[in-house]
PDB file of N, CA and C in Angstrom:
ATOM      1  N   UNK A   1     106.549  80.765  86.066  1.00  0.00           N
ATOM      2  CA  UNK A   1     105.744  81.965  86.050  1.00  0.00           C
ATOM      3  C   UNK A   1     105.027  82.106  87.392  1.00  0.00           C
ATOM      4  N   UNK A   2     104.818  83.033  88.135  1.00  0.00           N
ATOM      5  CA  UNK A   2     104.303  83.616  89.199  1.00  0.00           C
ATOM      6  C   UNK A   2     102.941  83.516  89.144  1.00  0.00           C
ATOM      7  N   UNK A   3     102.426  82.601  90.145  1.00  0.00           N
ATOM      8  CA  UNK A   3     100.656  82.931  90.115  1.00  0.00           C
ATOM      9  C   UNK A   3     100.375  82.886  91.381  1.00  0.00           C
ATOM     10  N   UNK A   4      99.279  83.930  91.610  1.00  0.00           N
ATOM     11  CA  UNK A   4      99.028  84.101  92.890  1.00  0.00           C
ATOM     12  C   UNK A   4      97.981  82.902  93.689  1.00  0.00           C
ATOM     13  N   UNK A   5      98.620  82.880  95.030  1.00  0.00           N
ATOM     14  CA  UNK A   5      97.943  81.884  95.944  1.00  0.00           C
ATOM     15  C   UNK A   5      96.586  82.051  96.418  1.00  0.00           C
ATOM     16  N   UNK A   6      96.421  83.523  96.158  1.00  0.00           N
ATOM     17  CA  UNK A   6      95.104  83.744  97.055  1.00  0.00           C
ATOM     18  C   UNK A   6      94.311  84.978  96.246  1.00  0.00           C
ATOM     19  N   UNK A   7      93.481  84.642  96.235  1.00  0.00           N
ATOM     20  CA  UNK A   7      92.559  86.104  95.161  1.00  0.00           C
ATOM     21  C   UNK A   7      92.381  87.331  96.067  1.00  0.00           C
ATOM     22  N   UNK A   8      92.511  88.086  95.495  1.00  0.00           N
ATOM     23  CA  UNK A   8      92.543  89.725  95.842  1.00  0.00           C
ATOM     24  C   UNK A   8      90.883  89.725  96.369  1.00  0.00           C
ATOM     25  N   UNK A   9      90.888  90.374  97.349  1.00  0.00           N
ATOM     26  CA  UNK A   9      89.520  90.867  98.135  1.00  0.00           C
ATOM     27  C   UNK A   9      89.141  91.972  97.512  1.00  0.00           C
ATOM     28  N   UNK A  10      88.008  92.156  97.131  1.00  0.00           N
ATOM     29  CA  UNK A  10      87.292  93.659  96.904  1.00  0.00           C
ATOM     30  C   UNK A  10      88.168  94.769  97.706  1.00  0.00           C
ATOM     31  N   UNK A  11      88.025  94.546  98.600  1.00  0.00           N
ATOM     32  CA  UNK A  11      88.394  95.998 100.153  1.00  0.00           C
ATOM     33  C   UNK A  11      89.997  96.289  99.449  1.00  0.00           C
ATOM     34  N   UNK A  12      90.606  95.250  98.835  1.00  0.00           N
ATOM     35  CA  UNK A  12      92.458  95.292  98.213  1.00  0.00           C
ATOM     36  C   UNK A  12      92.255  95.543  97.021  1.00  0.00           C
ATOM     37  N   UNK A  13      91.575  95.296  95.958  1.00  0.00           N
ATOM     38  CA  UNK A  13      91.604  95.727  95.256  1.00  0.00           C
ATOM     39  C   UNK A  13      90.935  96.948  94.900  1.00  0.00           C
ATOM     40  N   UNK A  14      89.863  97.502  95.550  1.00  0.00           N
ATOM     41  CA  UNK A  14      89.207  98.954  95.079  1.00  0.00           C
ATOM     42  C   UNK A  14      90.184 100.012  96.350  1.00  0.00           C
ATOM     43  N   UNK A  15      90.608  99.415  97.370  1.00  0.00           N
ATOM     44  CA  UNK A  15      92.003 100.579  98.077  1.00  0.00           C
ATOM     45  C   UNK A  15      93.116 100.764  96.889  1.00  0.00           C
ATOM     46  N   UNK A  16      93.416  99.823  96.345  1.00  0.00           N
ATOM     47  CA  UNK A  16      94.220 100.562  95.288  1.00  0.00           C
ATOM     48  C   UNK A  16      94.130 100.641  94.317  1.00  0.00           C
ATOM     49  N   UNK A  17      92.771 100.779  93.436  1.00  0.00           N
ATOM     50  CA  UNK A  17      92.503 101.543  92.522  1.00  0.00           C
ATOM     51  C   UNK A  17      91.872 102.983  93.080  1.00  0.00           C
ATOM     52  N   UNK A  18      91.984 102.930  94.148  1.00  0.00           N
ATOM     53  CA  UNK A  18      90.821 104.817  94.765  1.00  0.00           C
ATOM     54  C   UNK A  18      91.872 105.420  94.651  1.00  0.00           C
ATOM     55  N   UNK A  19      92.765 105.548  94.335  1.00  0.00           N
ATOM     56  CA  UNK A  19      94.010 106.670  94.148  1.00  0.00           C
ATOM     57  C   UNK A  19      93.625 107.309  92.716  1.00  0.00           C
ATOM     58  N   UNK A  20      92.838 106.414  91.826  1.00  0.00           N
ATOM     59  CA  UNK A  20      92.123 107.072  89.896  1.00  0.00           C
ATOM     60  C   UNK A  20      91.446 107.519  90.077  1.00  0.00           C
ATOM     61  N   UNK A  21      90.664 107.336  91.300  1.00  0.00           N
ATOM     62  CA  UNK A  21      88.968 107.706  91.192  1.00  0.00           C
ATOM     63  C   UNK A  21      88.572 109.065  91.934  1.00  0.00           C
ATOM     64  N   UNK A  22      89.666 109.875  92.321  1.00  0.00           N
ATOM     65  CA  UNK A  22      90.079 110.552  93.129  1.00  0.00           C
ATOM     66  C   UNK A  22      90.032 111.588  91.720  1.00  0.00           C
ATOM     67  N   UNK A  23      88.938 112.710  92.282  1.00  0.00           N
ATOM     68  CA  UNK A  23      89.290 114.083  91.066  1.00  0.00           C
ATOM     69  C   UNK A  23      88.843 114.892  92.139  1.00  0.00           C
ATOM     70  N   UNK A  24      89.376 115.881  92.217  1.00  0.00           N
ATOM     71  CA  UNK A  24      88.875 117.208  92.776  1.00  0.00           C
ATOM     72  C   UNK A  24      88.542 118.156  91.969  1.00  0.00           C
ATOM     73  N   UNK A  25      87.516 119.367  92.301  1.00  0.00           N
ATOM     74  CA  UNK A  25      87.627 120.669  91.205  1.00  0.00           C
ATOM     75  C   UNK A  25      88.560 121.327  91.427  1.00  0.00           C
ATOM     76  N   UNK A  26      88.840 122.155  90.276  1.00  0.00           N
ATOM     77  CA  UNK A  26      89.356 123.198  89.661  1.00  0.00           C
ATOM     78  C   UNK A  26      90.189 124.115  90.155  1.00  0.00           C
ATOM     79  N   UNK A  27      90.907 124.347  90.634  1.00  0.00           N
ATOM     80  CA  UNK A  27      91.350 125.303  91.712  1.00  0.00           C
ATOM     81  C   UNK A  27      90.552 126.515  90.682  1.00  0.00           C
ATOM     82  N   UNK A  28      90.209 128.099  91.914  1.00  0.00           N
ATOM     83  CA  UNK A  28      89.838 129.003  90.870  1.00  0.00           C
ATOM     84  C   UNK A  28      90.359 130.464  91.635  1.00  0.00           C
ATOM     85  N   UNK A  29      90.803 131.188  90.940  1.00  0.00           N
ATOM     86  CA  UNK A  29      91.468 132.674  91.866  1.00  0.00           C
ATOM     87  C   UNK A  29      90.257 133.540  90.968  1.00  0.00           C
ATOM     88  N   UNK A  30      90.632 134.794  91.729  1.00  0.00           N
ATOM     89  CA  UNK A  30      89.864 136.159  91.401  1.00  0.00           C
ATOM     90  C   UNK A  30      90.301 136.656  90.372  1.00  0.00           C
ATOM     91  N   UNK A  31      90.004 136.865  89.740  1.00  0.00           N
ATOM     92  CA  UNK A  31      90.419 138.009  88.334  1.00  0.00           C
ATOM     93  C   UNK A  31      90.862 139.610  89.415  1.00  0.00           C
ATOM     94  N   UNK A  32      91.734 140.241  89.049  1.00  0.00           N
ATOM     95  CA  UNK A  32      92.241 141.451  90.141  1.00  0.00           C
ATOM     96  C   UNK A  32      91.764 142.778  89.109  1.00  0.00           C
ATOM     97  N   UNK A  33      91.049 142.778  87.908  1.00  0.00           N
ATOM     98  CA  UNK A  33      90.763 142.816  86.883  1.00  0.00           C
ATOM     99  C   UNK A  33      88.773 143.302  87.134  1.00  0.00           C
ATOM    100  N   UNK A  34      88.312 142.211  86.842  1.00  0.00           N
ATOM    101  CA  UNK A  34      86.669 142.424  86.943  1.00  0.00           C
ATOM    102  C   UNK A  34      86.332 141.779  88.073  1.00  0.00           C
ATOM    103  N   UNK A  35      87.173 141.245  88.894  1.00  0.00           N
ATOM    104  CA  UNK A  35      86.840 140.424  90.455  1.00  0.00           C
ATOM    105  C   UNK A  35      86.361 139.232  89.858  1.00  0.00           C
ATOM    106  N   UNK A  36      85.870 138.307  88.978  1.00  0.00           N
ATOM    107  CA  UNK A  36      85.234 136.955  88.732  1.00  0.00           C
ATOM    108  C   UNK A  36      86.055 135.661  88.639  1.00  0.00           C
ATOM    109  N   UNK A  37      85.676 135.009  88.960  1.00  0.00           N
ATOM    110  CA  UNK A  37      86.707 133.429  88.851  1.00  0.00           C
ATOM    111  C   UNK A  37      87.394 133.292  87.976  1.00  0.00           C
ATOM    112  N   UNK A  38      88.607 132.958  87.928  1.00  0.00           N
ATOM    113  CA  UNK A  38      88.962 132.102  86.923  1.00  0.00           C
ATOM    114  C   UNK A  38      90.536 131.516  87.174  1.00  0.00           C
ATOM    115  N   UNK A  39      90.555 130.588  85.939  1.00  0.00           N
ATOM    116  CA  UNK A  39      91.624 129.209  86.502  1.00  0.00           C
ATOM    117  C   UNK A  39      92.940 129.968  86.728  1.00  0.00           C
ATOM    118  N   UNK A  40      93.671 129.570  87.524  1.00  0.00           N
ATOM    119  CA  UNK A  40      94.818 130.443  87.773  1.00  0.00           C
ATOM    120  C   UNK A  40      95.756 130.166  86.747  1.00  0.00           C
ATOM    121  N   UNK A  41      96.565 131.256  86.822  1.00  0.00           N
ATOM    122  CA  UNK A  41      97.694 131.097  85.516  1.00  0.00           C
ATOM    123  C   UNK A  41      97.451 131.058  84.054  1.00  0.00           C
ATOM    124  N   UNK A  42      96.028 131.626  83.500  1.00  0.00           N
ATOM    125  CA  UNK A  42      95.519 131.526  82.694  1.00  0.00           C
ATOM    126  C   UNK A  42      94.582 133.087  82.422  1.00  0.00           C
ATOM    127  N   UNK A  43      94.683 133.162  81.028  1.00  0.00           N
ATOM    128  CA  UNK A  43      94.017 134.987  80.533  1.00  0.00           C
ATOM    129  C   UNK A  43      92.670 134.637  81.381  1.00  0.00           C
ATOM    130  N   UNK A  44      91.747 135.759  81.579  1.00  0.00           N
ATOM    131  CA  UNK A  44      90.651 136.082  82.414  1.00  0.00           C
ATOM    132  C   UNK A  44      89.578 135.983  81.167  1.00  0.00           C
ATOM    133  N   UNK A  45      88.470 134.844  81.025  1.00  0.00           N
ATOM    134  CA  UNK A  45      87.342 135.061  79.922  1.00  0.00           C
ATOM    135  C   UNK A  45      86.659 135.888  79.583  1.00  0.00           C
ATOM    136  N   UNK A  46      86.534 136.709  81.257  1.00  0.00           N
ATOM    137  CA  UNK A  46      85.630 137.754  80.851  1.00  0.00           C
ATOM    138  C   UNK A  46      86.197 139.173  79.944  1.00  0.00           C
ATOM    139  N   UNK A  47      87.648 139.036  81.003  1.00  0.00           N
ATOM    140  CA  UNK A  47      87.525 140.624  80.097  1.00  0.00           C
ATOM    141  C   UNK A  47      89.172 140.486  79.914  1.00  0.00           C
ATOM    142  N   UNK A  48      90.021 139.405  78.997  1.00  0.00           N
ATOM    143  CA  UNK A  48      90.440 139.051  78.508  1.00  0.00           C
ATOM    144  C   UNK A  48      92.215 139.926  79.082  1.00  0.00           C
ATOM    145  N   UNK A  49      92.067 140.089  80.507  1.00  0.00           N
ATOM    146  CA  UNK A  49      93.239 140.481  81.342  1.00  0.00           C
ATOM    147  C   UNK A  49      93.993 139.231  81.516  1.00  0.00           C
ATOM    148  N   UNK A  50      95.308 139.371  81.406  1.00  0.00           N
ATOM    149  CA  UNK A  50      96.520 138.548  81.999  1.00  0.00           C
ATOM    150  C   UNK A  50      97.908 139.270  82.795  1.00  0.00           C
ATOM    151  N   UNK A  51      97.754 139.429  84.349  1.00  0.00           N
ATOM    152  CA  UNK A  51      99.018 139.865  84.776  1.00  0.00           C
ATOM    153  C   UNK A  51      98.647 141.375  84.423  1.00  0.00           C
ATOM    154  N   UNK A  52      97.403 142.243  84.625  1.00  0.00           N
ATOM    155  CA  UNK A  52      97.215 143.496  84.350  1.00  0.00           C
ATOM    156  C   UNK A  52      97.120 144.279  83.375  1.00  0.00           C
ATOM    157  N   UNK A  53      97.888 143.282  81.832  1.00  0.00           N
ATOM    158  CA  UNK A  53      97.381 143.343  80.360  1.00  0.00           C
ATOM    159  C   UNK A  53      96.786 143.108  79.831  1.00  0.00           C
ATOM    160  N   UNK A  54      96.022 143.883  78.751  1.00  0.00           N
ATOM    161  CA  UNK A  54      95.053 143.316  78.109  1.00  0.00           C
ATOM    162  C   UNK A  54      95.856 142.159  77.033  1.00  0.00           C
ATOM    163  N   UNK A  55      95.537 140.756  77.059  1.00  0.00           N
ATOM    164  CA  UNK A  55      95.959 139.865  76.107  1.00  0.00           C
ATOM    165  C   UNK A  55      95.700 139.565  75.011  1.00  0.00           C
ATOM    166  N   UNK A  56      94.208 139.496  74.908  1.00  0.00           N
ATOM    167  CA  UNK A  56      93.466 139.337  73.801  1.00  0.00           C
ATOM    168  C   UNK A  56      92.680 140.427  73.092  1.00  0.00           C
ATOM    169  N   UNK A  57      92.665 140.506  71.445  1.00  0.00           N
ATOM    170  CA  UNK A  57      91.939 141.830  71.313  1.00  0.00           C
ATOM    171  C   UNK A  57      90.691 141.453  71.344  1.00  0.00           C
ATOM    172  N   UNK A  58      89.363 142.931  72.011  1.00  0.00           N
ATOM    173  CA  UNK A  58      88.287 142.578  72.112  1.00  0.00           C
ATOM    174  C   UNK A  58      87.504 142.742  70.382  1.00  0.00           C
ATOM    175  N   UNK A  59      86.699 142.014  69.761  1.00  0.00           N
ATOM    176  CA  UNK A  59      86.260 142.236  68.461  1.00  0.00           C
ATOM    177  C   UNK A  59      85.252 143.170  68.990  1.00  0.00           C
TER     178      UNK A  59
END
């Protein structure tokens, strides 16, 4: 069985775990709609546009 000769250094072991720890935000586009953020590729919250249709009915 394989055992290692020499123990892993902090600086080797947290360089390759920082590839998990790594999150960025959200990407976010304009609604073309009411102009307000929202996630791309996804209906608009505010006023429930997708692709220039209304998607959802408003109650």
């Amino acid at each position: 069985m394989a055992v290692p000769k020499r123990r892993t250094s902090h600086a080797k072991k947290n360089s390759r775990k920082s590839a998990n720890m790594v999150k960025s935000a959200p990407a976010l586009s304009i609604c073309p709609q009411c102009h307000q953020p929202k996630m791309p590729h996804r209906v608009c919250p505010n006023c429930n546009y997708y692709d220039g249709q209304a998607v959802v009915a408003e109650d």
